[in-house]
C-alpha atoms as a PDB file:
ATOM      1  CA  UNK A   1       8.931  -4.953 -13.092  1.00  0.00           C
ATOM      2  CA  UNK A   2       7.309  -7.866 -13.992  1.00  0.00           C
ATOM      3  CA  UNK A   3       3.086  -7.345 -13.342  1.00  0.00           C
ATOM      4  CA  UNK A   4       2.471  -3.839 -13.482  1.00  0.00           C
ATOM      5  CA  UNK A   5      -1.265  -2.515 -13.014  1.00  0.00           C
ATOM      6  CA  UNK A   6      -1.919   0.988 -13.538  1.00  0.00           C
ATOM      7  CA  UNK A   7      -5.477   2.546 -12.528  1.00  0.00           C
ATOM      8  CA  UNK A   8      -7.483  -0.722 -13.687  1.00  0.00           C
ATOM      9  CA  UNK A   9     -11.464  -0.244 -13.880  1.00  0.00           C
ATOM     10  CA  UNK A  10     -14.174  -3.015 -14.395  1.00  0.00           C
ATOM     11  CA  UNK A  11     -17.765  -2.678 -13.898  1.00  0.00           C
ATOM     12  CA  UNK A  12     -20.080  -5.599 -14.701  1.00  0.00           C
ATOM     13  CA  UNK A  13     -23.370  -3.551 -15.449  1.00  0.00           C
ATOM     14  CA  UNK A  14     -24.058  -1.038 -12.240  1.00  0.00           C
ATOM     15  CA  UNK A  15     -21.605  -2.765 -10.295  1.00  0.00           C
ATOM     16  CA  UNK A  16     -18.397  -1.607 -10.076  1.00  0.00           C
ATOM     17  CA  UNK A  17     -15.799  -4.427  -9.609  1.00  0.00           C
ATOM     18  CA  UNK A  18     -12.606  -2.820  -9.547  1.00  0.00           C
ATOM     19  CA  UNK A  19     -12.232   0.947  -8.917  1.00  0.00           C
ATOM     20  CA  UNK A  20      -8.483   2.275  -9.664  1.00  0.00           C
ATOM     21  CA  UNK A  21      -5.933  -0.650  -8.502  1.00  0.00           C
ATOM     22  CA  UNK A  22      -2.606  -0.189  -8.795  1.00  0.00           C
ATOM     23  CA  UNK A  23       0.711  -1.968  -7.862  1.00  0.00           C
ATOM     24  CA  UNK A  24       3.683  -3.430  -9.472  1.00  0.00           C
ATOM     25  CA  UNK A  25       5.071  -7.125  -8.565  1.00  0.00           C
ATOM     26  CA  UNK A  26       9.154  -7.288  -9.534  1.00  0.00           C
ATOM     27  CA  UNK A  27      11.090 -10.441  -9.979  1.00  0.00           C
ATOM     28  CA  UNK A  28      11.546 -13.052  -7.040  1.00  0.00           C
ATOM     29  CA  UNK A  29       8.725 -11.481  -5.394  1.00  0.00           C
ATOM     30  CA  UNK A  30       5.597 -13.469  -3.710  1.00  0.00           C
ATOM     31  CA  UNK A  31       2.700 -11.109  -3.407  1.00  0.00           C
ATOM     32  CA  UNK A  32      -0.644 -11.969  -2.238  1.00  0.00           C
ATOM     33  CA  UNK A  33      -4.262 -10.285  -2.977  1.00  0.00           C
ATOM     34  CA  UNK A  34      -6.354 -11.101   0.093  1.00  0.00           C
ATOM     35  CA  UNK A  35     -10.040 -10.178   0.120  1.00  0.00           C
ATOM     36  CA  UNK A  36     -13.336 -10.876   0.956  1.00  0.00           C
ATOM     37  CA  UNK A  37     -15.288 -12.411  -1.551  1.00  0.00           C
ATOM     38  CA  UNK A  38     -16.582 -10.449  -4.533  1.00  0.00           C
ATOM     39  CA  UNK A  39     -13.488  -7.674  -2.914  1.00  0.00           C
ATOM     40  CA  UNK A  40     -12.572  -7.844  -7.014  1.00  0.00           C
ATOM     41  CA  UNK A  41      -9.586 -10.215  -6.580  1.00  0.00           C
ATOM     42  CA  UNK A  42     -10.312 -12.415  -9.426  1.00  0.00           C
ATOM     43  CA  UNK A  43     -11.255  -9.643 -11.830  1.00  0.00           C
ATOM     44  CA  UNK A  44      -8.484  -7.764 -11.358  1.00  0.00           C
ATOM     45  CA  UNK A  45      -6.277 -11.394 -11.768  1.00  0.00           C
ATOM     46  CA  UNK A  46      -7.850 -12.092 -15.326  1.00  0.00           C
ATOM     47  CA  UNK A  47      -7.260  -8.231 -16.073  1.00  0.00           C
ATOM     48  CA  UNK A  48      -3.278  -8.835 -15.902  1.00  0.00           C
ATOM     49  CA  UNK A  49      -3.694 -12.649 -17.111  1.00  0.00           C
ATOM     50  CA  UNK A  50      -5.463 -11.437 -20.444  1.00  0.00           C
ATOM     51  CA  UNK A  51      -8.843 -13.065 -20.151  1.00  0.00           C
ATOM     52  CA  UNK A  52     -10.813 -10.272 -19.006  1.00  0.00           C
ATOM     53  CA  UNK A  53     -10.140  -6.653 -20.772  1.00  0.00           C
ATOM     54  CA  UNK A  54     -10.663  -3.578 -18.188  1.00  0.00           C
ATOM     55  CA  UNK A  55     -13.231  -0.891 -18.966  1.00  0.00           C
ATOM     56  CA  UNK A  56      -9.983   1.388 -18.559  1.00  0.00           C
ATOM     57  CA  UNK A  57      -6.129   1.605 -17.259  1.00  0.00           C
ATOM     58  CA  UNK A  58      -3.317  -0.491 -18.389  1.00  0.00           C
ATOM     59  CA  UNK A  59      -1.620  -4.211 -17.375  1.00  0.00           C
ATOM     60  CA  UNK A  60       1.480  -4.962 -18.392  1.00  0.00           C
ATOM     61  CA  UNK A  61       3.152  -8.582 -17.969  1.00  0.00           C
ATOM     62  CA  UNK A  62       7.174  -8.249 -18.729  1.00  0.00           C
ATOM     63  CA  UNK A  63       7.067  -4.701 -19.925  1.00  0.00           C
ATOM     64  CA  UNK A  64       4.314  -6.370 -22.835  1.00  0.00           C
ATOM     65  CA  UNK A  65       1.132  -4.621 -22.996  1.00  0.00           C
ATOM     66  CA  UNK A  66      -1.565  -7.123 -22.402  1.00  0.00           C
ATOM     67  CA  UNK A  67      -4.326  -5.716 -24.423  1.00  0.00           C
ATOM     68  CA  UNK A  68      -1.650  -4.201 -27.550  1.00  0.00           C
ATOM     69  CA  UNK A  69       0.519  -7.159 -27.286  1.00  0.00           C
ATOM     70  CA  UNK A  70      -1.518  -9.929 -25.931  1.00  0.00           C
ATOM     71  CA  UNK A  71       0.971 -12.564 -27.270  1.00  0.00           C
ATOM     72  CA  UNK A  72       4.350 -11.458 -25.688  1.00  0.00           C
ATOM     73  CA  UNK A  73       2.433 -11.154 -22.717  1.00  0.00           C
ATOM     74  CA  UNK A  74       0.678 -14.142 -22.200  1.00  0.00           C
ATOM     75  CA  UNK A  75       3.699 -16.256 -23.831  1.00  0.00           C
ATOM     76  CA  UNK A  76       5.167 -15.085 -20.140  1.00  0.00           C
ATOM     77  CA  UNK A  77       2.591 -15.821 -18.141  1.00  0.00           C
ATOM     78  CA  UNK A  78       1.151 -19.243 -16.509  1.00  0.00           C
ATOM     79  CA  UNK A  79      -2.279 -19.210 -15.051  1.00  0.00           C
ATOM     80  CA  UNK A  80      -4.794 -21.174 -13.132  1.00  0.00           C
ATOM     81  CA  UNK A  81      -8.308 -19.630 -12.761  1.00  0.00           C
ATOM     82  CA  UNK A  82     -10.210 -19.490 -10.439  1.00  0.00           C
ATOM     83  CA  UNK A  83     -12.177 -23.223  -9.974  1.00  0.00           C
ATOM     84  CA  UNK A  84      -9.961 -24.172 -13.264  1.00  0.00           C
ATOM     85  CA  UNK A  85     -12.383 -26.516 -14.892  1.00  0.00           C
ATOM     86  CA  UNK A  86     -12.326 -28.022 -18.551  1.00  0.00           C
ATOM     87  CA  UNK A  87     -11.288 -30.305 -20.760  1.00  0.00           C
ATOM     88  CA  UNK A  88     -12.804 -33.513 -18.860  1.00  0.00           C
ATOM     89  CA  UNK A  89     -12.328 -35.814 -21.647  1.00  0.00           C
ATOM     90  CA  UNK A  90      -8.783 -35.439 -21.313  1.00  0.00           C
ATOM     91  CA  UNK A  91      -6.322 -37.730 -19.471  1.00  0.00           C
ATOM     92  CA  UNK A  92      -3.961 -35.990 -17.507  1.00  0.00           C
ATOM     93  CA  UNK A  93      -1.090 -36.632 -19.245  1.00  0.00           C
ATOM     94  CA  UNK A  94      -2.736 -35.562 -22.801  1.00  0.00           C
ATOM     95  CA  UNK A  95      -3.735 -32.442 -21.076  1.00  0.00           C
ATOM     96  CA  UNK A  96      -0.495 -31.835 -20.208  1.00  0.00           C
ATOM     97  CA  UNK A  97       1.345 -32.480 -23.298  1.00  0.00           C
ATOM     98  CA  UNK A  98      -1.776 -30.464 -24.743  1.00  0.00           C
ATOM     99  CA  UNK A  99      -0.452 -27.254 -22.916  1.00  0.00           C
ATOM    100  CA  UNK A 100       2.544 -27.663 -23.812  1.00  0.00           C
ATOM    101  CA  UNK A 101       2.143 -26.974 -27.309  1.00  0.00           C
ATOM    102  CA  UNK A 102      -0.406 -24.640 -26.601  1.00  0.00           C
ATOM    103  CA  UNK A 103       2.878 -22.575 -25.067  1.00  0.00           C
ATOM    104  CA  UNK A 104       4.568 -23.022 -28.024  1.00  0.00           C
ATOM    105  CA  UNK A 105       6.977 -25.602 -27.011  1.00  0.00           C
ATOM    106  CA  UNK A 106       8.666 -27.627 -29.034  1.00  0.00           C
ATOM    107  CA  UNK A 107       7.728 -30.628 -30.100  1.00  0.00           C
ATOM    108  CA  UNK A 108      10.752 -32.709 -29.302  1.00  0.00           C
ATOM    109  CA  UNK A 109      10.988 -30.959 -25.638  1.00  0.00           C
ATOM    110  CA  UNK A 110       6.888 -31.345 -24.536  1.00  0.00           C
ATOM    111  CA  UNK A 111       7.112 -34.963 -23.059  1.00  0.00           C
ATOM    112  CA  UNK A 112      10.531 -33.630 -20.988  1.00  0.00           C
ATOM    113  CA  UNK A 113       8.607 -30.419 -20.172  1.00  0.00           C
ATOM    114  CA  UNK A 114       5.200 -32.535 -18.636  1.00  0.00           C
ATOM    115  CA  UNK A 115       7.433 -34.546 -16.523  1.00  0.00           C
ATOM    116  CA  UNK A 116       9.170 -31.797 -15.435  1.00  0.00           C
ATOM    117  CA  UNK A 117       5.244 -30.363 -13.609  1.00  0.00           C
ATOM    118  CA  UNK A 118       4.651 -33.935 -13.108  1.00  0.00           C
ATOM    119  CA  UNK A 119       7.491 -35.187 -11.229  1.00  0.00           C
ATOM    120  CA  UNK A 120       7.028 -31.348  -8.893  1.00  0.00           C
ATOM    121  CA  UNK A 121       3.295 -31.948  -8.208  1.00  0.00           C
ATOM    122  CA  UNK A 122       3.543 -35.411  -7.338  1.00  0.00           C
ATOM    123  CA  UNK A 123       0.574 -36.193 -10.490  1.00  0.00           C
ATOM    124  CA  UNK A 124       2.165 -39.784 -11.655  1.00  0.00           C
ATOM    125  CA  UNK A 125      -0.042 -41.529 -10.507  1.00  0.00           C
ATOM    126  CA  UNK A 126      -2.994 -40.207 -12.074  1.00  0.00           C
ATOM    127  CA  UNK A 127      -1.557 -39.555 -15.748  1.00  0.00           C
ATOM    128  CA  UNK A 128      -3.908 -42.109 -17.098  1.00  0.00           C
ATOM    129  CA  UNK A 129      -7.619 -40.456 -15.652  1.00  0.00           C
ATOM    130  CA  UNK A 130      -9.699 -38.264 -17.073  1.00  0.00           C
ATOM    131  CA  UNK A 131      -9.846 -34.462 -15.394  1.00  0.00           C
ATOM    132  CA  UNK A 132     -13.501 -35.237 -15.322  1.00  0.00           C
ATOM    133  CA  UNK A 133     -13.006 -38.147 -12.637  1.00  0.00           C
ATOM    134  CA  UNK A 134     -10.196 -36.426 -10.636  1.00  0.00           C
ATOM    135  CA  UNK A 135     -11.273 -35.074  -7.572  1.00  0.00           C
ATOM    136  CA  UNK A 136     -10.836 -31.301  -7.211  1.00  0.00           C
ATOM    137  CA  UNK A 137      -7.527 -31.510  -5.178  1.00  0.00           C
ATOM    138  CA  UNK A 138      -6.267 -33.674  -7.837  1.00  0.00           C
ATOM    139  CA  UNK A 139      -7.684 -31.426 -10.804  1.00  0.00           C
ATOM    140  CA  UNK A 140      -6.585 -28.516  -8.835  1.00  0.00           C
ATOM    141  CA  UNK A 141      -2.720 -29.862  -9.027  1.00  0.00           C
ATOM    142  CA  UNK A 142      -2.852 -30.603 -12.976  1.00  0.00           C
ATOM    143  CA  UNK A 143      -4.304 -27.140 -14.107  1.00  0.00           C
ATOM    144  CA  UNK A 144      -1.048 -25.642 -11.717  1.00  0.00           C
ATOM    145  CA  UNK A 145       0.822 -27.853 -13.368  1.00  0.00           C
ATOM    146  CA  UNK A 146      -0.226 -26.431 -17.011  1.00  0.00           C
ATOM    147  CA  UNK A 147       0.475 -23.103 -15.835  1.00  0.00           C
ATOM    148  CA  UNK A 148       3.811 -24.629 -15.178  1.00  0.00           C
ATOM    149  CA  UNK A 149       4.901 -26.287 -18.503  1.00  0.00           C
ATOM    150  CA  UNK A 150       6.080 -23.721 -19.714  1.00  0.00           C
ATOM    151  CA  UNK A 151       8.334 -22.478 -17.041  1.00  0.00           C
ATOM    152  CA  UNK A 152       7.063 -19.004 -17.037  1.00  0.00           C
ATOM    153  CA  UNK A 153       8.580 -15.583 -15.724  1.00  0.00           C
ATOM    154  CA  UNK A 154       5.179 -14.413 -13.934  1.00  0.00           C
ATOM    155  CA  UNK A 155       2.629 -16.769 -12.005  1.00  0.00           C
ATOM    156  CA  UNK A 156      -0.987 -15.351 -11.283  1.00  0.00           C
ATOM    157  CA  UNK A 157      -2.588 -17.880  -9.400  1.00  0.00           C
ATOM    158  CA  UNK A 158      -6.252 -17.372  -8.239  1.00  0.00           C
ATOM    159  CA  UNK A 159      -7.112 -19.768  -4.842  1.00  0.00           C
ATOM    160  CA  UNK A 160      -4.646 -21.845  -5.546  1.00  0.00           C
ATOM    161  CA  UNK A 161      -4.922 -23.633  -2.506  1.00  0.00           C
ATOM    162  CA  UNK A 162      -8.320 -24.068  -3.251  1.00  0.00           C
ATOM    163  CA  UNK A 163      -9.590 -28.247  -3.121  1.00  0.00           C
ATOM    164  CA  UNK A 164      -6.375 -29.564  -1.565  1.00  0.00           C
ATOM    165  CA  UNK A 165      -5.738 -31.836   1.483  1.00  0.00           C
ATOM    166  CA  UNK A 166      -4.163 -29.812   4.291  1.00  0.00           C
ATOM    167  CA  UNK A 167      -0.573 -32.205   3.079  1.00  0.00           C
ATOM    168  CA  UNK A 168      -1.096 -30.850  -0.375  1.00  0.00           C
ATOM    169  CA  UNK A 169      -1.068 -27.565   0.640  1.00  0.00           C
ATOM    170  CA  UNK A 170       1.968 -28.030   2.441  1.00  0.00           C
ATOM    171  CA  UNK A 171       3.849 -28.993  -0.579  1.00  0.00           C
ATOM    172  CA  UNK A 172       2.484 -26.813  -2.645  1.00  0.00           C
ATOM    173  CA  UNK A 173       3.794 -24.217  -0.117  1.00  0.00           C
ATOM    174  CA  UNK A 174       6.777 -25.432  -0.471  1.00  0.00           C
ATOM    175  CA  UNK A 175       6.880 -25.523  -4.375  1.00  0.00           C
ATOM    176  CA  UNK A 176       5.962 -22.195  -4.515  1.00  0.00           C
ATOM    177  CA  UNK A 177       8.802 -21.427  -2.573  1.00  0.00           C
ATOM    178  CA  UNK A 178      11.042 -22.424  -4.714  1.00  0.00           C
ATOM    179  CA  UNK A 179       9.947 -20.995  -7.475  1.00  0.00           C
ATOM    180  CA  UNK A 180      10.493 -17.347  -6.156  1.00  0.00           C
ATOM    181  CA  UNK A 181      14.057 -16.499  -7.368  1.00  0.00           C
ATOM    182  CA  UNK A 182      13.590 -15.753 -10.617  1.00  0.00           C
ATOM    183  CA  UNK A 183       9.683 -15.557 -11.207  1.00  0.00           C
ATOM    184  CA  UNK A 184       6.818 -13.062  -9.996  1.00  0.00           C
ATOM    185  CA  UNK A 185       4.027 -14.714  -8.287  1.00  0.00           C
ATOM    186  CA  UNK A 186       0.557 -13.285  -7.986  1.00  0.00           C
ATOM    187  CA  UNK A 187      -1.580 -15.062  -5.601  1.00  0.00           C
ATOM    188  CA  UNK A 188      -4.958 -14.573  -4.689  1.00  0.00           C
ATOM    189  CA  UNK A 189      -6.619 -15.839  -1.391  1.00  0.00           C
ATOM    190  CA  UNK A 190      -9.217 -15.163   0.875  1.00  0.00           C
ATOM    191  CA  UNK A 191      -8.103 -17.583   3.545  1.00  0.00           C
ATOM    192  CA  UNK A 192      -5.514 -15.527   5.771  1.00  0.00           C
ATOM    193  CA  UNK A 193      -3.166 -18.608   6.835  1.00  0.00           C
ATOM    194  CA  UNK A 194      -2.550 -18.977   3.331  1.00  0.00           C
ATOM    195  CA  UNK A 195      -1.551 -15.197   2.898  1.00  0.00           C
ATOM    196  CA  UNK A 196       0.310 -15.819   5.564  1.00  0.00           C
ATOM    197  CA  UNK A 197       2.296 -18.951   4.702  1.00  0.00           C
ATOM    198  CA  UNK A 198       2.655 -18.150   0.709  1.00  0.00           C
ATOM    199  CA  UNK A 199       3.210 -14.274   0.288  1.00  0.00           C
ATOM    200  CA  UNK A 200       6.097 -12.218   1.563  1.00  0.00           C
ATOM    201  CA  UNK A 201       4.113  -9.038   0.646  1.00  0.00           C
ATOM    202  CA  UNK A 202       0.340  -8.172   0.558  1.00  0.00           C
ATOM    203  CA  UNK A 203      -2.145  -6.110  -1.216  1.00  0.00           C
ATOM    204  CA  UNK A 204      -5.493  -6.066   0.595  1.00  0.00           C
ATOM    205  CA  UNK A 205      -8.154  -5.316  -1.943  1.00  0.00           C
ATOM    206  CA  UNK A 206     -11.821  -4.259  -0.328  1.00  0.00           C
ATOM    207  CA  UNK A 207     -14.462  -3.428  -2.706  1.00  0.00           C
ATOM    208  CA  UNK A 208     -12.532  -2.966  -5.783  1.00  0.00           C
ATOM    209  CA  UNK A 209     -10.068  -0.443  -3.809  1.00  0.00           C
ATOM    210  CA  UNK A 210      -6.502  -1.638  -3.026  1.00  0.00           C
ATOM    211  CA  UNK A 211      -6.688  -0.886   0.738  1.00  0.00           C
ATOM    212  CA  UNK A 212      -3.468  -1.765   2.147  1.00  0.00           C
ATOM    213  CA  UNK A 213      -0.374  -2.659   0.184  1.00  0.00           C
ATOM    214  CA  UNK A 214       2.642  -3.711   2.429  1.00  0.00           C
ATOM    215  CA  UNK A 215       4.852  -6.417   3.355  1.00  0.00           C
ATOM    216  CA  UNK A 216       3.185  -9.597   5.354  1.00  0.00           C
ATOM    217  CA  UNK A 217       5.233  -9.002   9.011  1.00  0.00           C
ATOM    218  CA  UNK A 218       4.022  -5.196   8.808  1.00  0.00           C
ATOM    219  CA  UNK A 219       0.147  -6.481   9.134  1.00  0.00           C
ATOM    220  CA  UNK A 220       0.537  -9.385  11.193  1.00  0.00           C
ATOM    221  CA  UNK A 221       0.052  -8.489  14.937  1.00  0.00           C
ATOM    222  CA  UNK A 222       2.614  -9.554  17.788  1.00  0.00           C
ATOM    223  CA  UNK A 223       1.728 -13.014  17.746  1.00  0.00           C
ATOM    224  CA  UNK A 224       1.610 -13.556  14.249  1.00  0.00           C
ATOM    225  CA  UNK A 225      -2.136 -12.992  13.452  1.00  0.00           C
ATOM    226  CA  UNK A 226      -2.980 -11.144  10.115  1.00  0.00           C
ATOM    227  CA  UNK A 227      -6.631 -11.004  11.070  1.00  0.00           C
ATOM    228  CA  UNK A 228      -7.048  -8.295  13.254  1.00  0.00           C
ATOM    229  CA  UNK A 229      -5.242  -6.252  10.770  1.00  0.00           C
ATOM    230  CA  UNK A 230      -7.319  -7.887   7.878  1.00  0.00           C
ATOM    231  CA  UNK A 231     -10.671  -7.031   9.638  1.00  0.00           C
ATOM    232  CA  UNK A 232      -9.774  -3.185  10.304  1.00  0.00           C
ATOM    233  CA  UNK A 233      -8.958  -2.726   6.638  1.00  0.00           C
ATOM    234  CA  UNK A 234     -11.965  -4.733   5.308  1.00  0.00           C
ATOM    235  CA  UNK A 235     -14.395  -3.971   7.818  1.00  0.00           C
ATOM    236  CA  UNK A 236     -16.671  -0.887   6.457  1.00  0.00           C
ATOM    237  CA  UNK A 237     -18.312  -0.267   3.352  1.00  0.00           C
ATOM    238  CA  UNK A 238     -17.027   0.964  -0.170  1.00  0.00           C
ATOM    239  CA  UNK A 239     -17.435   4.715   1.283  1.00  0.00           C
ATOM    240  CA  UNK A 240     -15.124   3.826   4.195  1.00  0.00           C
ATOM    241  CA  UNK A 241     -12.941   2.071   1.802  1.00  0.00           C
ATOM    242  CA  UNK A 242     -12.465   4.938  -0.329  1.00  0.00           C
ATOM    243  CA  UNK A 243     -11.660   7.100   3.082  1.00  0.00           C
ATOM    244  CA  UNK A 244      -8.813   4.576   4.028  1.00  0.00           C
ATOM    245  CA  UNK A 245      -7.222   4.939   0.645  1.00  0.00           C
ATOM    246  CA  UNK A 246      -7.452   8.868   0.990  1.00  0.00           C
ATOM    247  CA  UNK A 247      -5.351   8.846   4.333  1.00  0.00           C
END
């Protein structure tokens, strides 16, 4: 297995964020966390990425603990955040070739590696702007494409979707498609067409609980909807929650 998340807990003060999740993504697999906002799908995404640490429980990214060996781990991951913001002074290409030896490439392979995302997400034309000027569809596209440089074995992607043009999110469907033979994807959305067209497999998280954890035709409905089933899982409070996960 390639993401593993065993019992992870978070509060933020009184509030409990995430409550127990568990699940394990293997290779070649594209799996989707679809909530509601504040359900606890980003915290639980920077829990396995590295950037948050839980209050208790265990990630794991390529058998590598995250917390006891943060660098193995993260040398295997590529990320984009959640409204991935940052380093506005930077051109895109200087971000770019900035990630890449963040990732430890070398430096005769960096300016092959950048043209590698470049040339995939379509970003040639705006190599020369500043992130600060992009718009966020644009931005959006050259933080994926860091998370990219480095051609990692696991991608945790939170909203990726989230700025682009309804054409951008076509070919970024498609990307992502391609990249699923060798690589675990992690995906977080709340938008249920994206669920639908990205992830082969879904864990529905509601109120820090994983509610649901099953393949993408199991919860769509006979013509294709995911919402009906997305509204009976989500639809009560964290006691109900709890209840579903019981039975």
């Amino acid at each position: 297995m390639l993401i593993e998340a065993e019992d992870l807990q978070k509060s933020f003060g009184s509030v409990e964020a995430v409550r127990g999740i568990s699940f394990r993504v293997a290779r070649g697999e594209r799996v989707g966390i679809l909530g509601a906002n504040g359900a606890g799908k980003s915290t639980t995404l920077r829990m396995l990425a590295g950037t948050l640490a839980p209050d208790s429980g265990t990630a794991r990214i390529a058998s590598a603990d995250v917390l006891g060996d943060p660098l193995t781990a993260r040398s295997a991951i590529g990320y984009l955040p959640e409204a991935a913001n940052g380093f506005g002074r930077l051109t895109v290409a200087e971000f770019l070739l900035f990630a890449a030896e963040a990732r430890g490439i070398p430096p005769g392979a960096r300016k092959e590696s950048a043209a590698r995302v470049i040339d995939a997400l379509d970003l040639g034309s705006a190599l020369s702007r500043s992130l600060a000027t992009l718009s966020k569809g644009w931005r959006q596209r050259a933080w994926l494409a860091q998370a990219l440089i480095h051609d990692p074995q696991v991608l945790i992607l939170d909203e990726p979707t989230d700025g682009l043009d309804p054409n951008q999110k076509i070919a970024l469907r498609e990307l992502l498609g391609t990249l699923t033979r060798d690589k675990a994807m992690l995906i977080s959305t709340h938008i249920l067409e994206e669920a639908e067209a990205l992830c082969d497999r879904l864990i529905v998280i509601d109120n820090g609980l994983v509610v649901a954890d099953a393949m993408t035709k199991e919860l769509v409905d006979g013509s294709g909807r995911l919402a009906p089933a997305f509204t009976r899982l989500t639809g009560g409070g964290a006691r109900d929650a709890r209840d579903r996960v019981a039975t």
